[in-house]
C-alpha atoms as a PDB file:
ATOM      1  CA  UNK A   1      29.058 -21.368   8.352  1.00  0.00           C
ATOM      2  CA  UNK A   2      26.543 -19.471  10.354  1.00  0.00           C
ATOM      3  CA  UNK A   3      23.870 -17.759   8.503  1.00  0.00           C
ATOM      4  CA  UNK A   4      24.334 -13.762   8.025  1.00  0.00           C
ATOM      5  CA  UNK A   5      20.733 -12.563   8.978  1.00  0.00           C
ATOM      6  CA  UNK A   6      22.446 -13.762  12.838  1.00  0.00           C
ATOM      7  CA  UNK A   7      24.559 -10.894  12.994  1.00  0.00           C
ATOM      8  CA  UNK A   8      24.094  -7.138  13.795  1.00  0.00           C
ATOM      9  CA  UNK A   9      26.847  -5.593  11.409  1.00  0.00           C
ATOM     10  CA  UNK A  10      25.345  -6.081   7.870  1.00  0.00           C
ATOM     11  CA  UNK A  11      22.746  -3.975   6.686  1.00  0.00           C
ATOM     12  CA  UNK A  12      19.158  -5.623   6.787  1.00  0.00           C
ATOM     13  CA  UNK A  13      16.928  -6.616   3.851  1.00  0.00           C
ATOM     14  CA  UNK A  14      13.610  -7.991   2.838  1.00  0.00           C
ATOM     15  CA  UNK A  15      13.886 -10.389   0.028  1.00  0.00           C
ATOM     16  CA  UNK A  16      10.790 -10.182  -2.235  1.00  0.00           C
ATOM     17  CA  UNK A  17      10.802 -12.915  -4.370  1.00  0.00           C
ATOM     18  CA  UNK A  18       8.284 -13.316  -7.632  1.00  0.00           C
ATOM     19  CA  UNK A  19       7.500 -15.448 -10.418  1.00  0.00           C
ATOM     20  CA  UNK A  20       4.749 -13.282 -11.825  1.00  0.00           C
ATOM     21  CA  UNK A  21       6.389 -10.569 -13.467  1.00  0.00           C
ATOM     22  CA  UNK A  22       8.449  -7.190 -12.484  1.00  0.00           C
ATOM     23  CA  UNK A  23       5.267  -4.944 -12.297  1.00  0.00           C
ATOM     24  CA  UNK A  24       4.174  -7.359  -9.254  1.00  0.00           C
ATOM     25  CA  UNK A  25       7.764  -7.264  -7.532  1.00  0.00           C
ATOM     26  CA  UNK A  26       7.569  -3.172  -7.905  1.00  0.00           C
ATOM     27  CA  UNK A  27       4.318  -3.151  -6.299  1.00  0.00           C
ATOM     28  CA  UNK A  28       5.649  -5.220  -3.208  1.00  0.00           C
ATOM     29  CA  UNK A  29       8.944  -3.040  -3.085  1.00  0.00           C
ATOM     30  CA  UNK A  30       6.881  -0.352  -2.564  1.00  0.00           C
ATOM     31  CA  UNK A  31       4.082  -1.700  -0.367  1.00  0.00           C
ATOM     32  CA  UNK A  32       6.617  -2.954   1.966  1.00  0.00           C
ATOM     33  CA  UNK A  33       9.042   0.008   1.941  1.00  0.00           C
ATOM     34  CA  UNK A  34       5.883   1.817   2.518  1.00  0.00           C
ATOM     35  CA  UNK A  35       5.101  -0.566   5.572  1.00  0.00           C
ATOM     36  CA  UNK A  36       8.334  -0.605   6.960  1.00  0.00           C
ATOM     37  CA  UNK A  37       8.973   3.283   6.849  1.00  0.00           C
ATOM     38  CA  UNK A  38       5.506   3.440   8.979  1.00  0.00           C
ATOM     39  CA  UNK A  39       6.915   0.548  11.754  1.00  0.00           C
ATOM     40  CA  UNK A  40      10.687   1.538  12.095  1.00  0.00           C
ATOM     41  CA  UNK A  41      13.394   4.326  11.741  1.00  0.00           C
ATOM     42  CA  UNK A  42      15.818   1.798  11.065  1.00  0.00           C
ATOM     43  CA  UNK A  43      16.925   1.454   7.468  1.00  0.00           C
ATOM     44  CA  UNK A  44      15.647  -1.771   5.986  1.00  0.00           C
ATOM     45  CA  UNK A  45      15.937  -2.588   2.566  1.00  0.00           C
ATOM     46  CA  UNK A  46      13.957  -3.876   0.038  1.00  0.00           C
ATOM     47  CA  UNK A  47      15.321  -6.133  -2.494  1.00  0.00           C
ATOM     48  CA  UNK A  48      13.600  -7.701  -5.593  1.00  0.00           C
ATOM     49  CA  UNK A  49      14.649 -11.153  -7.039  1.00  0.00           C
ATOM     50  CA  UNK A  50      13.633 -13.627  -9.501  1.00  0.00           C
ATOM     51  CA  UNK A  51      12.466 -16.977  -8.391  1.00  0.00           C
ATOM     52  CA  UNK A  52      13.684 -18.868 -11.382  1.00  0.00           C
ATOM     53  CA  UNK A  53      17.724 -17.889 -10.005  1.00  0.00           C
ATOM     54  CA  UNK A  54      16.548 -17.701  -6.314  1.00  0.00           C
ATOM     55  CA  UNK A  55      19.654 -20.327  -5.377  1.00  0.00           C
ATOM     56  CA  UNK A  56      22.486 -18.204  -6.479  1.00  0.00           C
ATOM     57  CA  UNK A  57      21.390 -14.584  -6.105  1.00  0.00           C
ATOM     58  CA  UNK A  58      20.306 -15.613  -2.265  1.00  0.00           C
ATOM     59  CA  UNK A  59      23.843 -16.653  -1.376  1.00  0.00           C
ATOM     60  CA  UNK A  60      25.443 -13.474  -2.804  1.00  0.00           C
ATOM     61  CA  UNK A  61      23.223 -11.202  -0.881  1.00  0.00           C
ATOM     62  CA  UNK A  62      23.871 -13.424   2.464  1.00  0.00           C
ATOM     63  CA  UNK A  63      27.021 -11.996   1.740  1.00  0.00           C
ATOM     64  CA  UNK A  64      26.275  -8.793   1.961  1.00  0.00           C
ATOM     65  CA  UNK A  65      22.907  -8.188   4.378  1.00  0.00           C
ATOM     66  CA  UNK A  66      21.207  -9.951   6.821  1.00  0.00           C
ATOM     67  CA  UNK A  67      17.903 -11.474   5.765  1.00  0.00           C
ATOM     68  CA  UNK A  68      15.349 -10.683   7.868  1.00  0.00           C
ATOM     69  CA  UNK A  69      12.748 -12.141   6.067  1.00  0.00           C
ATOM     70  CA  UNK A  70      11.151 -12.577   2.354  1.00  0.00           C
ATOM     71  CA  UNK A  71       8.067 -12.497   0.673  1.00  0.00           C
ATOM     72  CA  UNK A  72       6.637 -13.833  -2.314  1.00  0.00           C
ATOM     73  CA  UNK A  73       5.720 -17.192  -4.493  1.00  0.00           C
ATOM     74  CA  UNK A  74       8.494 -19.257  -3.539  1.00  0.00           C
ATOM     75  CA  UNK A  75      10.179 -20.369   0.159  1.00  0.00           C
ATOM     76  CA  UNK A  76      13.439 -19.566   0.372  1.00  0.00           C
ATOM     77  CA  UNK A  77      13.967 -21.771   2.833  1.00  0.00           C
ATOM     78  CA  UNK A  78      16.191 -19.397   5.194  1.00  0.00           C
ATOM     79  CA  UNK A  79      16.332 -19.579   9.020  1.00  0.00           C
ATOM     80  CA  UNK A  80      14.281 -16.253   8.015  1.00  0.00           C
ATOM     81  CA  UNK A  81      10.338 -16.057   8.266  1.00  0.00           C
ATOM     82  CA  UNK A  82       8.847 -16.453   4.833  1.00  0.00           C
ATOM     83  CA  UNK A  83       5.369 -14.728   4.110  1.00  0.00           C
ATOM     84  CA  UNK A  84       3.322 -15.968   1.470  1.00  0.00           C
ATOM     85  CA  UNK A  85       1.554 -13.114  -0.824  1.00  0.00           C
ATOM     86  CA  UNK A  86      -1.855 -14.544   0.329  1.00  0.00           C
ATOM     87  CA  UNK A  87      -0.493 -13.595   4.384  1.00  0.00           C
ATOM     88  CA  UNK A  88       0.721 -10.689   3.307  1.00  0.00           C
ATOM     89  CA  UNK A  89      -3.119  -9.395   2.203  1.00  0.00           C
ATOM     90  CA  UNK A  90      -4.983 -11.069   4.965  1.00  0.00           C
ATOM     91  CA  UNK A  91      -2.944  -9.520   7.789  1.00  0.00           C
ATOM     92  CA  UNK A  92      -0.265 -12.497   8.692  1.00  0.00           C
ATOM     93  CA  UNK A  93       2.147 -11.448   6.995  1.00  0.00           C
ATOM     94  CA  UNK A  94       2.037  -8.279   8.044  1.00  0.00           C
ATOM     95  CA  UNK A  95       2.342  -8.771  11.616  1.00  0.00           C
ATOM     96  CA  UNK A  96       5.071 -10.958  10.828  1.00  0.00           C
ATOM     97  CA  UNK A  97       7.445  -8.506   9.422  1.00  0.00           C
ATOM     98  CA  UNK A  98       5.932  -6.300  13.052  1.00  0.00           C
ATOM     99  CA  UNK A  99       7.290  -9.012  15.103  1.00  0.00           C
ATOM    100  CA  UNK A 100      10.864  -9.433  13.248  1.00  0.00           C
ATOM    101  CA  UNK A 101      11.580  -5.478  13.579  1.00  0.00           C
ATOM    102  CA  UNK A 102      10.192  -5.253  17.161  1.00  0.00           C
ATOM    103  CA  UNK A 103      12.630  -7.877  17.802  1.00  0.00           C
ATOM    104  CA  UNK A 104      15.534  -5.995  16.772  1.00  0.00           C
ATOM    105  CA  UNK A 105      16.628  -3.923  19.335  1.00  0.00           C
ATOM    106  CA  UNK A 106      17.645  -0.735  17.327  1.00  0.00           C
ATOM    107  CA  UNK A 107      13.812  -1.104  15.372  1.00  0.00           C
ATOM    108  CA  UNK A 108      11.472   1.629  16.858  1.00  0.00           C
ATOM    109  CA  UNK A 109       7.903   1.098  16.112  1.00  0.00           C
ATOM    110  CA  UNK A 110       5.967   3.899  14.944  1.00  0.00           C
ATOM    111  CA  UNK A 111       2.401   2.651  13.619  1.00  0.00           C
ATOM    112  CA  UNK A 112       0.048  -0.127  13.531  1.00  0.00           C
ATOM    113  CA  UNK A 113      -1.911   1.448  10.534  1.00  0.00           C
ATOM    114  CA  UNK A 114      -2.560  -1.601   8.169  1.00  0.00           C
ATOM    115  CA  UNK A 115      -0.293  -0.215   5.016  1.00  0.00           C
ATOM    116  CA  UNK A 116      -1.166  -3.340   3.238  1.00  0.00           C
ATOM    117  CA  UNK A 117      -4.881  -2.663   3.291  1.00  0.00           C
ATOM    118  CA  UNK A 118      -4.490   1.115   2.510  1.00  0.00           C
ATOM    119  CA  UNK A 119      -2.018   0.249  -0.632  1.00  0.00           C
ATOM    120  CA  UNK A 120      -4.362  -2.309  -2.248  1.00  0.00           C
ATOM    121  CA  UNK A 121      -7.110   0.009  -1.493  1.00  0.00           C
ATOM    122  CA  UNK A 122      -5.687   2.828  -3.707  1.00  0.00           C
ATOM    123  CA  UNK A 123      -4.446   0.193  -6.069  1.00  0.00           C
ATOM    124  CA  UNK A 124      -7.882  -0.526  -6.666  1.00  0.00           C
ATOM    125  CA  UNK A 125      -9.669   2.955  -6.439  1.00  0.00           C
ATOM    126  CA  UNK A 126      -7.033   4.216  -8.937  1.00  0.00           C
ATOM    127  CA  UNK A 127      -8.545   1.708 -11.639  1.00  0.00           C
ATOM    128  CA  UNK A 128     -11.954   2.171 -10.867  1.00  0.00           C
ATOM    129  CA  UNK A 129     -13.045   5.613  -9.085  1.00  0.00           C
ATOM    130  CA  UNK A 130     -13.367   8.129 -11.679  1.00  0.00           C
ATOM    131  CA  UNK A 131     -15.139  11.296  -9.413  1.00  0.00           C
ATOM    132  CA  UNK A 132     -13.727  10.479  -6.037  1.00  0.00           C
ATOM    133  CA  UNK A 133     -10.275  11.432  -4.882  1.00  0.00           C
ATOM    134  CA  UNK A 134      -8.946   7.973  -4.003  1.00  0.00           C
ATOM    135  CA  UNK A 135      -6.288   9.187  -1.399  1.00  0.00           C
ATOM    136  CA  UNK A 136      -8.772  11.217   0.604  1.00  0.00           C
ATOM    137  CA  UNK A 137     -11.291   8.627   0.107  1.00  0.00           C
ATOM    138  CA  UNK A 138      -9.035   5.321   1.047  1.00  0.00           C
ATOM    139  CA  UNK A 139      -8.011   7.978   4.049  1.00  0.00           C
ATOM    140  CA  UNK A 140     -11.349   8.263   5.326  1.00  0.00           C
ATOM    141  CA  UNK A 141     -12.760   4.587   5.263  1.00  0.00           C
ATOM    142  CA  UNK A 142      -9.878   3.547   6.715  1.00  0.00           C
ATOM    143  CA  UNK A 143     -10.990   5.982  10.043  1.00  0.00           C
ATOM    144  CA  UNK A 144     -14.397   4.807   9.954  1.00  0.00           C
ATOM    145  CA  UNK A 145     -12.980   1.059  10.003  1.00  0.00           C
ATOM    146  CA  UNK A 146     -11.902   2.369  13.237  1.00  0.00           C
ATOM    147  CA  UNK A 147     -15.162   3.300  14.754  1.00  0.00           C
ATOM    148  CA  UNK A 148     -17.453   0.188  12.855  1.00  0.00           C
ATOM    149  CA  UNK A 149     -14.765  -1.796  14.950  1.00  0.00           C
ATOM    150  CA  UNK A 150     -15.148  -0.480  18.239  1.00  0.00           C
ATOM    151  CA  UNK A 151     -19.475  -0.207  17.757  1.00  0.00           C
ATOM    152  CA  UNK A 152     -19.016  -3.895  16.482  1.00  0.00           C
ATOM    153  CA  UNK A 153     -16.879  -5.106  19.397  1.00  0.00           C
ATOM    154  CA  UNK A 154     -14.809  -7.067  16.189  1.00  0.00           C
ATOM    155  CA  UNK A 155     -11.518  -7.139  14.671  1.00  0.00           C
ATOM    156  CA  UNK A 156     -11.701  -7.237  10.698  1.00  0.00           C
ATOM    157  CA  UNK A 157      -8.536  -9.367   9.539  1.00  0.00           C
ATOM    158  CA  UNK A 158      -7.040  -7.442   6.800  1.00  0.00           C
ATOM    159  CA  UNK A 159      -9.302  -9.380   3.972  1.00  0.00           C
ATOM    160  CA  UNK A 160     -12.567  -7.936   5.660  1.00  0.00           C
ATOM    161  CA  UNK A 161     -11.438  -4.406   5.515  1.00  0.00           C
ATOM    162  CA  UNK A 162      -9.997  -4.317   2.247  1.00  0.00           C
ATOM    163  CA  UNK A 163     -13.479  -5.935   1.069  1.00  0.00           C
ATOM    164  CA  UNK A 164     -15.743  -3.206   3.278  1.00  0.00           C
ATOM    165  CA  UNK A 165     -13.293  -0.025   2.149  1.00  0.00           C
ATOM    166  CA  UNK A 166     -13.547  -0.980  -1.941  1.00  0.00           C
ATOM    167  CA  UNK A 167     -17.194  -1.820  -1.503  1.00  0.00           C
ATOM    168  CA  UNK A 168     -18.290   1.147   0.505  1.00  0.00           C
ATOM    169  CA  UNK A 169     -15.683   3.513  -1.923  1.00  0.00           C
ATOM    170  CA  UNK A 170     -17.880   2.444  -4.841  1.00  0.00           C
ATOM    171  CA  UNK A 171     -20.821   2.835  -3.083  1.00  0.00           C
ATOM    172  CA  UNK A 172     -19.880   6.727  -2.861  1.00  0.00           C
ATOM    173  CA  UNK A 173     -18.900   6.567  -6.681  1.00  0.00           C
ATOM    174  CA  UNK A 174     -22.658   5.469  -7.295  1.00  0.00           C
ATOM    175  CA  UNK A 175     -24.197   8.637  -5.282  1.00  0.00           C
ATOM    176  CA  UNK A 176     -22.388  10.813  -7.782  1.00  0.00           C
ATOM    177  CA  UNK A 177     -22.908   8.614 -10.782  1.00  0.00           C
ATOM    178  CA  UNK A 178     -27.206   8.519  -9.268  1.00  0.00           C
ATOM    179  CA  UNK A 179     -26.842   4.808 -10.132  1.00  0.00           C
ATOM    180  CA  UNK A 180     -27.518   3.649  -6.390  1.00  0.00           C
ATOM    181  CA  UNK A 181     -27.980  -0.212  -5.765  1.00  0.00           C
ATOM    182  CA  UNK A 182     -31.328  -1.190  -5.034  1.00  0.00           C
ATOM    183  CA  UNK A 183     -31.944  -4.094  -2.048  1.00  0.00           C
ATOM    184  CA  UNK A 184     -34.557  -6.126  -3.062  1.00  0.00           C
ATOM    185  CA  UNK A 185     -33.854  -9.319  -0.688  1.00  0.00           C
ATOM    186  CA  UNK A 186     -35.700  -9.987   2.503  1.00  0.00           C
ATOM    187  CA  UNK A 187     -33.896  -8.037   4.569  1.00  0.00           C
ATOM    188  CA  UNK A 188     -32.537 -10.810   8.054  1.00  0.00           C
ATOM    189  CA  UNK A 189     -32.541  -9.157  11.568  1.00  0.00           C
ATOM    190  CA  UNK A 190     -28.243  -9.661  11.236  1.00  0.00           C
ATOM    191  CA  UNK A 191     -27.951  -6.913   8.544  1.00  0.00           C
ATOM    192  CA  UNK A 192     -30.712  -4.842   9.531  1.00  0.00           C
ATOM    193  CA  UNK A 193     -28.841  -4.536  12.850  1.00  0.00           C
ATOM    194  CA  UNK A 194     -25.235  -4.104  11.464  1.00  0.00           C
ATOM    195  CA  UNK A 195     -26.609  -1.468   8.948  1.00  0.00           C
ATOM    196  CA  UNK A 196     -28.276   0.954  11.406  1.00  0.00           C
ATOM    197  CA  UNK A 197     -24.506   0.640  12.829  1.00  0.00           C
ATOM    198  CA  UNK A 198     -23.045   1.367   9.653  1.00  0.00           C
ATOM    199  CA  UNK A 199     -25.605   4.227   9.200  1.00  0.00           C
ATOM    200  CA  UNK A 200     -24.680   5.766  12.470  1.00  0.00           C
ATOM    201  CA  UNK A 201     -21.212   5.871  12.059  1.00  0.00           C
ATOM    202  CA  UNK A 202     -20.547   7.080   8.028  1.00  0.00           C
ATOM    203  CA  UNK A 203     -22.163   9.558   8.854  1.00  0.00           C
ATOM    204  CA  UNK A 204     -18.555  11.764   9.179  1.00  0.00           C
ATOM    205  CA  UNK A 205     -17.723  10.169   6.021  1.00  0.00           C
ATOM    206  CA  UNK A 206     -21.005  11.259   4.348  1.00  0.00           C
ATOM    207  CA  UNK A 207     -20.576  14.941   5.774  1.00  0.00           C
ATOM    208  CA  UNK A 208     -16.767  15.590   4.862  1.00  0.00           C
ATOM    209  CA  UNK A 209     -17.573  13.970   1.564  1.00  0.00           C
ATOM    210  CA  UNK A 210     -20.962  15.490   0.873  1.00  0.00           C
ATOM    211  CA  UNK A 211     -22.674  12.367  -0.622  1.00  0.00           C
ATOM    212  CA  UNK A 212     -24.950  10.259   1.374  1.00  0.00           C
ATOM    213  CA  UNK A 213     -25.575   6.797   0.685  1.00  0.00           C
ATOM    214  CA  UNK A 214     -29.337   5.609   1.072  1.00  0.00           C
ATOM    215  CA  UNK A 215     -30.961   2.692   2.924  1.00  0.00           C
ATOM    216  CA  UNK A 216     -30.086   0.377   0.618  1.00  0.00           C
ATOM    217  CA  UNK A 217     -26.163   0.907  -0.104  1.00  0.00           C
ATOM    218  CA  UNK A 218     -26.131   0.707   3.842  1.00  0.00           C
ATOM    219  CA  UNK A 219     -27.760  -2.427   3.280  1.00  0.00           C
ATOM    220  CA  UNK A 220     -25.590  -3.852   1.334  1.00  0.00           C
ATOM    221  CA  UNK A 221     -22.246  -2.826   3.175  1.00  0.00           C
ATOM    222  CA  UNK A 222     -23.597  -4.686   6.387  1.00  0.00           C
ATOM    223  CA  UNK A 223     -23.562  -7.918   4.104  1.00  0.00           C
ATOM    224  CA  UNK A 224     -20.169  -6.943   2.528  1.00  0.00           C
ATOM    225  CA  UNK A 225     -19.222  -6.471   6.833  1.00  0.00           C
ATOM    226  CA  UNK A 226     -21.060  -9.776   7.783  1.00  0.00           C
ATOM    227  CA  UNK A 227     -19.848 -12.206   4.890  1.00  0.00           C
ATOM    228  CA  UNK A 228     -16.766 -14.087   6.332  1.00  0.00           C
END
């Protein structure tokens, strides 16, 4: 027997698959629905299940769907790529589930926004921003990831940015709160450089927000930029 994800005439489904409890599993539904609404018109679906029963429930949903891949704590072991939660965060993962839907020939791509990094982003901003809108906020640093890119001549794997956006989002939350971090370290030619780069191009971010972040926040996002 042949296995179902082969064919074209079953439905198609992610399979996330978690040991750590049903809050985690909901918050992978929806980051990946979210991701795959942004790649593809094509209706994918996302479909929770436990780890501890992984045997059985995976051959009754061969049945039914063709498993294009799964994510989570524990392999599968289908002729299916399987992304680890770790891949999913650092970017891997990510371009994984890209590749399987660009492969499909009715799967449309649509974006190459990084919904992982915008959804953990929130995530976190919802638990910690008090002042700042963290929609409009996560919106914004995810633009000026654009430009520090481009001035950099880099590409920040998913990790980097989701490290630069948080720090730099509390950095705003400090203006407001006037509890600014002070730099007191020698400051080494490598982040003086990267933070008259990061000064020069906030500086949208600083207007549409209205809060400006002083030398030494700067300073400290070209470390949070330069620390692999």
């Amino acid at each position: 027997m042949q296995n179902n994800y082969q064919y074209g005439t079953k439905p198609k489904a992610i399979l996330v698959i978690c040991t750590t409890g049903k809050g985690t599993a909901l918050k992978l539904e929806r980051m990946l629905l979210d991701l795959v609404q942004q790649l593809t018109d094509e209706i994918i679906e996302i479909i929770s299940i436990s780890a501890l029963k992984m045997s059985q429930e995976i051959e009754k949903l061969k049945l039914k769907y063709q498993i294009i891949a799964s994510v989570g704590t524990k392999n599968p072991q289908l002729q299916a790529p399987f992304i680890e939660l770790s891949s999913l965060v650092d970017g891997k993962g990510e371009n994984v589930i890209r590749q399987s839907l660009s492969g499909k020939k009715k799967a449309t791509l649509k974006n190459t926004t990084p919904m992982v990094v915008k959804d953990l982003c929130k995530d976190t901003f919802s638990m910690y921003l008090v002042y700042l809108n963290l929609v409009h906020i996560a919106d914004l640093l995810l633009e000026w990831m654009k430009e520090l890119q481009i001035q950099l001549n880099q590409h920040f794997s998913n990790t980097r940015l989701i490290r630069v956006i948080i720090h730099t989002g509390f950095a705003f939350e400090r203006v407001i709160k006037k509890n600014n971090l002070s730099y007191d370290d020698p400051i080494e030619e490598k982040v003086a450089i990267v933070a008259e780069i990061v000064a020069k191009t906030i500086q949208k971010v600083e207007s549409k927000l209205d809060l400006f972040l002083s030398k030494d926040e700067k300073l400290y996002i070209a470390e949070a930029i330069i620390q692999e």
